[in-house]
PDB file of N, CA and C in Angstrom:
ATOM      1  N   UNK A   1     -96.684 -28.545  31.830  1.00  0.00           N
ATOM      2  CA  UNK A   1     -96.731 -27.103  31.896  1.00  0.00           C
ATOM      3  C   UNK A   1     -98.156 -26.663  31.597  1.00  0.00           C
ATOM      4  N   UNK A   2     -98.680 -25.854  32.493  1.00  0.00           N
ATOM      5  CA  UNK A   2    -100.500 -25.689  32.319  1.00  0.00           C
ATOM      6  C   UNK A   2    -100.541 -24.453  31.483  1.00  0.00           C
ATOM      7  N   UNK A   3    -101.517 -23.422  31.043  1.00  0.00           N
ATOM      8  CA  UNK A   3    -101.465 -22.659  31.243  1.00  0.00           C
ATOM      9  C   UNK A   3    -101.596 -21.446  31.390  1.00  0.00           C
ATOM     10  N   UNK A   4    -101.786 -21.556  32.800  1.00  0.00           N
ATOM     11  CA  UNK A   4    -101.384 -20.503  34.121  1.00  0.00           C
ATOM     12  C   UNK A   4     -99.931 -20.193  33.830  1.00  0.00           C
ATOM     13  N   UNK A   5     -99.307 -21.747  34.019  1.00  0.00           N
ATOM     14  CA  UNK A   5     -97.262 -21.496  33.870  1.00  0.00           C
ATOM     15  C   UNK A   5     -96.995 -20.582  32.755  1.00  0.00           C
ATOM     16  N   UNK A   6     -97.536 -20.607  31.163  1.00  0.00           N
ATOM     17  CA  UNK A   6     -97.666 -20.414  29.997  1.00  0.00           C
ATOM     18  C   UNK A   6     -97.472 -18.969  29.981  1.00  0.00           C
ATOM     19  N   UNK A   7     -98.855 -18.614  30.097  1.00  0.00           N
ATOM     20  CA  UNK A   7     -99.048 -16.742  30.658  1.00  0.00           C
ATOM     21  C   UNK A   7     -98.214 -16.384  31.307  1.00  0.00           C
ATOM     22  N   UNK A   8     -97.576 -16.895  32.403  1.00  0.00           N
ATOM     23  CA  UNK A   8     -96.993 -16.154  33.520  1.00  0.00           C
ATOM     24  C   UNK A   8     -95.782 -15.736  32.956  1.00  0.00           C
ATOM     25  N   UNK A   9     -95.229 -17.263  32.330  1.00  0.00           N
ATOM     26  CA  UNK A   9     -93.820 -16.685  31.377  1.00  0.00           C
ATOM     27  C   UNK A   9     -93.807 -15.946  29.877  1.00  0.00           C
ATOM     28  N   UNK A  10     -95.126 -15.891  29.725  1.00  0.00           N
ATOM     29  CA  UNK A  10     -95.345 -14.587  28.487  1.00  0.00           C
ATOM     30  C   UNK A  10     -95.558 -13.639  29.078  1.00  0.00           C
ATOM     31  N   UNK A  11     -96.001 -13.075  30.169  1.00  0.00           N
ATOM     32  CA  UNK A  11     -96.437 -11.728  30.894  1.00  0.00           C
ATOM     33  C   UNK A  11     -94.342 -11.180  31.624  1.00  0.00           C
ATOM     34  N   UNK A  12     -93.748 -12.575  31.735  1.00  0.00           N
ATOM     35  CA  UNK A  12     -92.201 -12.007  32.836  1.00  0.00           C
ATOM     36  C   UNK A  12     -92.131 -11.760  30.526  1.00  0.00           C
ATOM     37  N   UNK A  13     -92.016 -12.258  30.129  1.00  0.00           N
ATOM     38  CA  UNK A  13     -91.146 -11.846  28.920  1.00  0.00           C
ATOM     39  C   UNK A  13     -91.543 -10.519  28.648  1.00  0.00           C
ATOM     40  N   UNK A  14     -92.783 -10.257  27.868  1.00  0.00           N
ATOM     41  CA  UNK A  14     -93.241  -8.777  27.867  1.00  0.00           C
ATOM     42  C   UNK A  14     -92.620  -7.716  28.646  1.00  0.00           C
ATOM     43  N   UNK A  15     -92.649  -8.028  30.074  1.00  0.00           N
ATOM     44  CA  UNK A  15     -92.082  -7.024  30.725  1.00  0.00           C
ATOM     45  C   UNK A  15     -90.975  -7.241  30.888  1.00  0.00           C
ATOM     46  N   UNK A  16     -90.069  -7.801  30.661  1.00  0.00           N
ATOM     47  CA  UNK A  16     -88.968  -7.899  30.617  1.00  0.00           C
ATOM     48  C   UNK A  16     -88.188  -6.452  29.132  1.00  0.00           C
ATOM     49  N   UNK A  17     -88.839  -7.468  28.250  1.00  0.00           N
ATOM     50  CA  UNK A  17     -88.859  -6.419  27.308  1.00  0.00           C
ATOM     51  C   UNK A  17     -88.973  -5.024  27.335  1.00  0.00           C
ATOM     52  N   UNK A  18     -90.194  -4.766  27.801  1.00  0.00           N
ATOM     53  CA  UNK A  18     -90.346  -3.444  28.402  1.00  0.00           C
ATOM     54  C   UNK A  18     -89.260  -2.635  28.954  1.00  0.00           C
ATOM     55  N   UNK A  19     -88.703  -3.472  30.010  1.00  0.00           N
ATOM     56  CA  UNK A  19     -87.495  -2.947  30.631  1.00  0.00           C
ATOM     57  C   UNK A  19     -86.447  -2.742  30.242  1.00  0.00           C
ATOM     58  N   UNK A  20     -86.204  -3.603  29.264  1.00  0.00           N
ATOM     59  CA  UNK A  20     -84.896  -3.353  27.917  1.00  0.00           C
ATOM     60  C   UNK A  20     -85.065  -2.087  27.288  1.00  0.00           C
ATOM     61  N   UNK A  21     -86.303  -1.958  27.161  1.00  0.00           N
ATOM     62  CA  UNK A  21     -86.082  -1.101  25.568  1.00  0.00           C
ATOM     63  C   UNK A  21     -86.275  -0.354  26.514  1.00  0.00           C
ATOM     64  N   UNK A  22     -87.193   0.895  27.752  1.00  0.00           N
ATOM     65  CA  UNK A  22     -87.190   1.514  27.939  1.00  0.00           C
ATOM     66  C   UNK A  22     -85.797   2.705  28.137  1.00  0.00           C
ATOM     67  N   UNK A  23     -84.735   2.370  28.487  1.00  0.00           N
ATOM     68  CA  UNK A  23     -83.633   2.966  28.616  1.00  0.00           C
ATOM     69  C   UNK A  23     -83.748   3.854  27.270  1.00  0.00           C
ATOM     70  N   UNK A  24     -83.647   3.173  26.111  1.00  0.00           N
ATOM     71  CA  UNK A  24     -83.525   3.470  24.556  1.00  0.00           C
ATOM     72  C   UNK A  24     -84.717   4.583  23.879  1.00  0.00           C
ATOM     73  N   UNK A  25     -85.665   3.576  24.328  1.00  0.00           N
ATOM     74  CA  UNK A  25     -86.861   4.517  23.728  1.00  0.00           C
ATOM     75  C   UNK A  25     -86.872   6.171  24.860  1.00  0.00           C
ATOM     76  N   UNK A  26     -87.067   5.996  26.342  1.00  0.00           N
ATOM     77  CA  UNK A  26     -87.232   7.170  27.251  1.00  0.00           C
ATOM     78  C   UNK A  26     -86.045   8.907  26.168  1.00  0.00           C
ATOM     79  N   UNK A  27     -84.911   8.110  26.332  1.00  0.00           N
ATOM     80  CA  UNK A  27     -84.223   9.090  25.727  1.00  0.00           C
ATOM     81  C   UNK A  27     -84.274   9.573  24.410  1.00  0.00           C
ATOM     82  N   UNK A  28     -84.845   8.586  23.432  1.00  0.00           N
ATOM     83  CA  UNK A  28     -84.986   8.941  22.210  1.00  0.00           C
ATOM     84  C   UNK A  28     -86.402   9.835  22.193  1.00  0.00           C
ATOM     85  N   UNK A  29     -86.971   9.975  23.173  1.00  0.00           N
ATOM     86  CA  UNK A  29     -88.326  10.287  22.667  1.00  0.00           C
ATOM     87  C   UNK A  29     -88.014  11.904  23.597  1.00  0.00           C
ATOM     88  N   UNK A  30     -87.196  11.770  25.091  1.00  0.00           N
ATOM     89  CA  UNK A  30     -86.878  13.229  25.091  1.00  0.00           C
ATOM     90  C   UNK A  30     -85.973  13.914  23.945  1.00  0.00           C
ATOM     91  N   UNK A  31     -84.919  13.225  23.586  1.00  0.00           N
ATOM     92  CA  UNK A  31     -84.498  13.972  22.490  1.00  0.00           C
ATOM     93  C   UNK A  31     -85.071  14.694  21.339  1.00  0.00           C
ATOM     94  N   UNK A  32     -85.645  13.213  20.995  1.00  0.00           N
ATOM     95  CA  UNK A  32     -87.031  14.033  19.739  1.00  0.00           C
ATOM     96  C   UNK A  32     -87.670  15.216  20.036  1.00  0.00           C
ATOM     97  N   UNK A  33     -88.219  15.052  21.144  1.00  0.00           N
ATOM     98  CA  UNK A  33     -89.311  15.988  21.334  1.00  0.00           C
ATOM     99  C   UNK A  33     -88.182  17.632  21.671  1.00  0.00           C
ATOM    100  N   UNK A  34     -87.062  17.751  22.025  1.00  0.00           N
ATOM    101  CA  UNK A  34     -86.557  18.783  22.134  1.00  0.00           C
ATOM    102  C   UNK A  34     -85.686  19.211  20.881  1.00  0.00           C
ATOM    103  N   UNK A  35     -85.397  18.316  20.078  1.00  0.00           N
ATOM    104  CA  UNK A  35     -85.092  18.406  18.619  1.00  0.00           C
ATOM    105  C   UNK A  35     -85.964  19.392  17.854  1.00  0.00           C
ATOM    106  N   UNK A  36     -87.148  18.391  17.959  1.00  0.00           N
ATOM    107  CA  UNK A  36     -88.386  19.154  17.314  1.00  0.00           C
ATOM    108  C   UNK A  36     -89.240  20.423  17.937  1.00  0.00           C
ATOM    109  N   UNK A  37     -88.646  20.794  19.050  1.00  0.00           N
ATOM    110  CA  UNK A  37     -88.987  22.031  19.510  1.00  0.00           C
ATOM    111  C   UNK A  37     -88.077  23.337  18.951  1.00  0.00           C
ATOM    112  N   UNK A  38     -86.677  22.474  19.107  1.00  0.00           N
ATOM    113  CA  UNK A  38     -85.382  23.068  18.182  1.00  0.00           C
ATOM    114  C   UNK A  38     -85.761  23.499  16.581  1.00  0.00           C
ATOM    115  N   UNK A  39     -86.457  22.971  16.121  1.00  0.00           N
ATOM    116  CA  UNK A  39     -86.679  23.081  14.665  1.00  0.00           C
ATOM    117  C   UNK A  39     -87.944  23.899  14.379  1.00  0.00           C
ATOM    118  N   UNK A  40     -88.940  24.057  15.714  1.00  0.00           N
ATOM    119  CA  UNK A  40     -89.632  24.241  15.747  1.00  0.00           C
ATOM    120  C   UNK A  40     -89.864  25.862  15.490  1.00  0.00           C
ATOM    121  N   UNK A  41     -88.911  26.041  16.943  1.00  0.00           N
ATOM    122  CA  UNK A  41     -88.486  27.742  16.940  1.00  0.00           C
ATOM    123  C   UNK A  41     -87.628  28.229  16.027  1.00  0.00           C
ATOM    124  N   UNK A  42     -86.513  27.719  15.532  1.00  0.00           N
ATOM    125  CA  UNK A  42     -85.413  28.141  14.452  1.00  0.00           C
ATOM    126  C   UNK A  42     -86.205  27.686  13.123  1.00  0.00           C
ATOM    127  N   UNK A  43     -87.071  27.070  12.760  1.00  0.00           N
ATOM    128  CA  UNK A  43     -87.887  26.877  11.303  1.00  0.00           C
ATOM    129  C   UNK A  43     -87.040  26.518  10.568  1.00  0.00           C
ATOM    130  N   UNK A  44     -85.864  25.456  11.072  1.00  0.00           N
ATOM    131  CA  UNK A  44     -84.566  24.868  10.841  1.00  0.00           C
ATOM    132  C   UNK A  44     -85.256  23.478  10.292  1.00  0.00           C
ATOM    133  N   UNK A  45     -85.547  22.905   9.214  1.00  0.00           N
ATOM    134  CA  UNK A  45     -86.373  21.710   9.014  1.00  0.00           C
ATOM    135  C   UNK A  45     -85.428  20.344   8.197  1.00  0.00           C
ATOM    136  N   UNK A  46     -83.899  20.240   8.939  1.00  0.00           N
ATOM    137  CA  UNK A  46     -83.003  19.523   8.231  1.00  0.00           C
ATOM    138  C   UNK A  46     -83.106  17.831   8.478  1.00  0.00           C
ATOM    139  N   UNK A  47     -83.482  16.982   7.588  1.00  0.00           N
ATOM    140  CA  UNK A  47     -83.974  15.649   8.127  1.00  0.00           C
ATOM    141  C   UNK A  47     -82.410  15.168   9.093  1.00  0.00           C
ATOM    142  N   UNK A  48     -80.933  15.579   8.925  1.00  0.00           N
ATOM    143  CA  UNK A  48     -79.947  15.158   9.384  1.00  0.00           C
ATOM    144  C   UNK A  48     -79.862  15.505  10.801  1.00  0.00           C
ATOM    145  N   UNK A  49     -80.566  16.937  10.814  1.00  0.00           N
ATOM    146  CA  UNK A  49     -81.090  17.690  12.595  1.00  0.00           C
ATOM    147  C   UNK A  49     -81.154  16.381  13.676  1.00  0.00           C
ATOM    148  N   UNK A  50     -82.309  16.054  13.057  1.00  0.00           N
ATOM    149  CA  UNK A  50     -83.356  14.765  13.842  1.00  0.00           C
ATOM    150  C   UNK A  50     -82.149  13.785  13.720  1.00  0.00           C
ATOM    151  N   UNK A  51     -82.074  12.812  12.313  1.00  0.00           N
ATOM    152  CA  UNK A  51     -81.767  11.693  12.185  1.00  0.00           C
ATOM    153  C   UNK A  51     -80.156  11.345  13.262  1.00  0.00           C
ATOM    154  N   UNK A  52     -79.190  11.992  12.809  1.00  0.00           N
ATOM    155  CA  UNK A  52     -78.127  11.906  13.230  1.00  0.00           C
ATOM    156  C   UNK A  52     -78.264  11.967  15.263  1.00  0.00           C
ATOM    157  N   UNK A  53     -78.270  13.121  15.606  1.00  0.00           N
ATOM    158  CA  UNK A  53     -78.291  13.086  17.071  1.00  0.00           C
ATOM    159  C   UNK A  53     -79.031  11.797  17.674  1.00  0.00           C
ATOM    160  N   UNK A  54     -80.054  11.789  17.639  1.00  0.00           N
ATOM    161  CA  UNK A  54     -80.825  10.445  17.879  1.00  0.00           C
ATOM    162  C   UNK A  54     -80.298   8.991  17.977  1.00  0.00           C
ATOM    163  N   UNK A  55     -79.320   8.471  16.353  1.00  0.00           N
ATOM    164  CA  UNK A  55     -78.325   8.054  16.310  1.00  0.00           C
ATOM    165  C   UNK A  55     -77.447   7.877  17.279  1.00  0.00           C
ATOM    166  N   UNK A  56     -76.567   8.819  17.393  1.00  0.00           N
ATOM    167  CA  UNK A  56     -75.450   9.043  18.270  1.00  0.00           C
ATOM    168  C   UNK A  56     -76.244   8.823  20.036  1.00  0.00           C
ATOM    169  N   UNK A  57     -77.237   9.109  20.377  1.00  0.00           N
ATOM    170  CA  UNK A  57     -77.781   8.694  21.599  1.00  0.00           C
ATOM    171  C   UNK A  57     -78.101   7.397  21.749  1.00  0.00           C
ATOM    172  N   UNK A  58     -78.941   6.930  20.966  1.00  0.00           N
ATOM    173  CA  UNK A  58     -78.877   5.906  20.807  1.00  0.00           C
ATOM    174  C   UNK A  58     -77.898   4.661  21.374  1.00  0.00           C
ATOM    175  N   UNK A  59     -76.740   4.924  20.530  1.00  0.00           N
ATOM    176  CA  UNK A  59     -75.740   4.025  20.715  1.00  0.00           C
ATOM    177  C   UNK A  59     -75.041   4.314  22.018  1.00  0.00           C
ATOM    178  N   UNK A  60     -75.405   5.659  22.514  1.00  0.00           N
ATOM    179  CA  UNK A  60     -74.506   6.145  23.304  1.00  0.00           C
ATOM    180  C   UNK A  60     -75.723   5.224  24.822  1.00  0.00           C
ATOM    181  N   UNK A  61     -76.564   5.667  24.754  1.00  0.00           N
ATOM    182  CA  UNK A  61     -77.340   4.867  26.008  1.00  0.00           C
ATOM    183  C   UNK A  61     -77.407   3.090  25.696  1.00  0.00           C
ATOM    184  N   UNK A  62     -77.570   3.354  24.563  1.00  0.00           N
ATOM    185  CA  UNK A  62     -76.952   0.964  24.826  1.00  0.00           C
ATOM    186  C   UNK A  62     -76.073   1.178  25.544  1.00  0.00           C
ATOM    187  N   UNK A  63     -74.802   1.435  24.843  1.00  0.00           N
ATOM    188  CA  UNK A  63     -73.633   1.099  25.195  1.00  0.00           C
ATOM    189  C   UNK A  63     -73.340   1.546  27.519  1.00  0.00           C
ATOM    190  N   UNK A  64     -73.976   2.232  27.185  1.00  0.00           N
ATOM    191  CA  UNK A  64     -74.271   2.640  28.949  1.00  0.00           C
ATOM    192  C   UNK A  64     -75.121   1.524  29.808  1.00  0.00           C
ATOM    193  N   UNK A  65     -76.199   1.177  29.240  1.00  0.00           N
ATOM    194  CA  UNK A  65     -77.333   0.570  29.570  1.00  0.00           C
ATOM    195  C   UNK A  65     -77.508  -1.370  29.327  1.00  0.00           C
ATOM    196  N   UNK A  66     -76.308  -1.630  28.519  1.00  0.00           N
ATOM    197  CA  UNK A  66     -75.914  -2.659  28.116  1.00  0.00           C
ATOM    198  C   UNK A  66     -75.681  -3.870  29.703  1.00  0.00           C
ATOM    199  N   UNK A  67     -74.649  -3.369  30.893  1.00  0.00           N
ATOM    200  CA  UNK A  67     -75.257  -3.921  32.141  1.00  0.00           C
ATOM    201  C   UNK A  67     -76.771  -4.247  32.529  1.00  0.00           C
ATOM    202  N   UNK A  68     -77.138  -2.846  32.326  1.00  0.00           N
ATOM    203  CA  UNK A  68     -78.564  -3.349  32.771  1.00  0.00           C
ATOM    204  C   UNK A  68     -79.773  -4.203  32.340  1.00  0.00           C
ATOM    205  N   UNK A  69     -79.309  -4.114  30.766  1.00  0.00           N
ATOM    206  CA  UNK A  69     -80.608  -4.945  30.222  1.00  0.00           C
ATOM    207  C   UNK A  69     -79.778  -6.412  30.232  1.00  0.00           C
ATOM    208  N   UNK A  70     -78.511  -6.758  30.720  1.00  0.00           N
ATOM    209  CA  UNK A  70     -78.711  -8.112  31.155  1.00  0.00           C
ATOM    210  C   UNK A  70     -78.825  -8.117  32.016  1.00  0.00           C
ATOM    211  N   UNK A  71     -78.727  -7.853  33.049  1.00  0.00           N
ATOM    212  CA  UNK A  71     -79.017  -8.152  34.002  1.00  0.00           C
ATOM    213  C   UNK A  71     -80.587  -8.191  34.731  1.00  0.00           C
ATOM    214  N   UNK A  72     -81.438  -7.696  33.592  1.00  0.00           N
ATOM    215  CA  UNK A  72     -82.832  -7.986  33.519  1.00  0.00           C
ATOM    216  C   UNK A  72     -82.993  -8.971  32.852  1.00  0.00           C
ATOM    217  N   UNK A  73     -82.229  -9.431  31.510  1.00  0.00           N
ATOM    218  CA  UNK A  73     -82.388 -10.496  30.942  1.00  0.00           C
ATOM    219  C   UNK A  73     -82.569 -11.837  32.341  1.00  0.00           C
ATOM    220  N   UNK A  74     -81.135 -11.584  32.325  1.00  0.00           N
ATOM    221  CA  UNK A  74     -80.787 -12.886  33.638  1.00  0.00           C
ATOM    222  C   UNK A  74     -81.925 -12.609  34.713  1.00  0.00           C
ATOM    223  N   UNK A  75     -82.519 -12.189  34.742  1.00  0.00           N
ATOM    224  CA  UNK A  75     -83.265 -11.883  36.268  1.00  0.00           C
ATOM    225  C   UNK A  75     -84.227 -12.662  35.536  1.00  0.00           C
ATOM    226  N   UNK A  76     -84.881 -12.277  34.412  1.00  0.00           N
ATOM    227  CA  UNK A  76     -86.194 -13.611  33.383  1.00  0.00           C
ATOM    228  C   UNK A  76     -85.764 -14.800  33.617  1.00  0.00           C
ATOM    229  N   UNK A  77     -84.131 -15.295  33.704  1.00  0.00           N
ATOM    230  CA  UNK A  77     -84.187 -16.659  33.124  1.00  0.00           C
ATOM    231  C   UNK A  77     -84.019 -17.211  34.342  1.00  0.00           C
ATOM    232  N   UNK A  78     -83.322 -16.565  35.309  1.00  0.00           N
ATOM    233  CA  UNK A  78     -83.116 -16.787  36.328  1.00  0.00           C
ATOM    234  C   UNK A  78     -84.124 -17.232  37.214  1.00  0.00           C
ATOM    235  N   UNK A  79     -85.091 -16.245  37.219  1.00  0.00           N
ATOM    236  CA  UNK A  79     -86.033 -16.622  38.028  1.00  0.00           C
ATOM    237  C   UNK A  79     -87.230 -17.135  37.754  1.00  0.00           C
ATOM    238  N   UNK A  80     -87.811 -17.325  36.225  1.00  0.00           N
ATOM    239  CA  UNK A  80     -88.733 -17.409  35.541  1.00  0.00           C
ATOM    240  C   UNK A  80     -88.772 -18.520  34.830  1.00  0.00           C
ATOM    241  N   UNK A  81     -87.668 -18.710  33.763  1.00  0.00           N
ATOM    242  CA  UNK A  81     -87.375 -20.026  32.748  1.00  0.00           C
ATOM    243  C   UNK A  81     -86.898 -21.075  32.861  1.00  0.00           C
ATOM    244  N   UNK A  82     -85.732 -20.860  34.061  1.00  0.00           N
ATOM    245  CA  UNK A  82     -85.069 -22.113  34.319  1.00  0.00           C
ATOM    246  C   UNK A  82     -85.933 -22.813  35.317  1.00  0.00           C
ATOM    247  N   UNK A  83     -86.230 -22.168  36.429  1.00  0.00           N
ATOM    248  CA  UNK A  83     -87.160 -23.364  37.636  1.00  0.00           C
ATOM    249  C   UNK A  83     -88.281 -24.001  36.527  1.00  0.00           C
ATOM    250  N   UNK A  84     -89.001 -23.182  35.438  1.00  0.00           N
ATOM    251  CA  UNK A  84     -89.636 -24.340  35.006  1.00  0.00           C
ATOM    252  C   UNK A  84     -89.229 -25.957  33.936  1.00  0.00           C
ATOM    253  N   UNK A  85     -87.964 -25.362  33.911  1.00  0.00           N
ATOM    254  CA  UNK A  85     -87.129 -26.163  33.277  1.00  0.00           C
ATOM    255  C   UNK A  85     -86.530 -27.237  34.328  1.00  0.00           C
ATOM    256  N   UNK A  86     -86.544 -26.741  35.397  1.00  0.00           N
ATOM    257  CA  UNK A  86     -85.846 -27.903  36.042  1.00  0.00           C
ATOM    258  C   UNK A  86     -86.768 -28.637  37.145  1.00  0.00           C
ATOM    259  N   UNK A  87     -87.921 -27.812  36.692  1.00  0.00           N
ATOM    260  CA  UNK A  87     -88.933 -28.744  37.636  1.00  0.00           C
ATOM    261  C   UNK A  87     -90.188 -28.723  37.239  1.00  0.00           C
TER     262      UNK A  87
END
């Protein structure tokens, strides 16, 4: 294994990653940011405001998004980890 091979399968992992978490992070960070616009205008400053909803999205986009980040998983091993494993 040279590596060229080395990088290539640290650069598919990274982005792989990327692709996982984005589902999670994209929504948490619109939420936030309209949370905190929420708190912003109402001068409503309750740490449970933020903490809780976020929470509840959270789990609510895994649990949605849970197909997809394997099926990115499998697309890494699939196409990336195993051929160098088997050849």
């Amino acid at each position: 294994m040279g590596e060229s091979e080395i990088f290539e399968v640290l650069r598919a992992s990274l982005w792989t990653a990327v692709l996982m978490g984005l589902p999670i992070l994209g929504v948490t960070l619109v939420l936030g940011f309209a949370i905190g616009l929420v708190q912003a205008l109402t001068s409503v400053q309750e740490m449970t405001l933020t903490f809780v909803p976020k929470i509840v999205a959270v789990v609510v986009v895994f649990f949605f998004s849970i197909g997809y980040m394997t099926r990115v998983c499998l697309d890494l091993f699939n196409n990336t980890i195993i051929p160098l494993i088997l050849g």
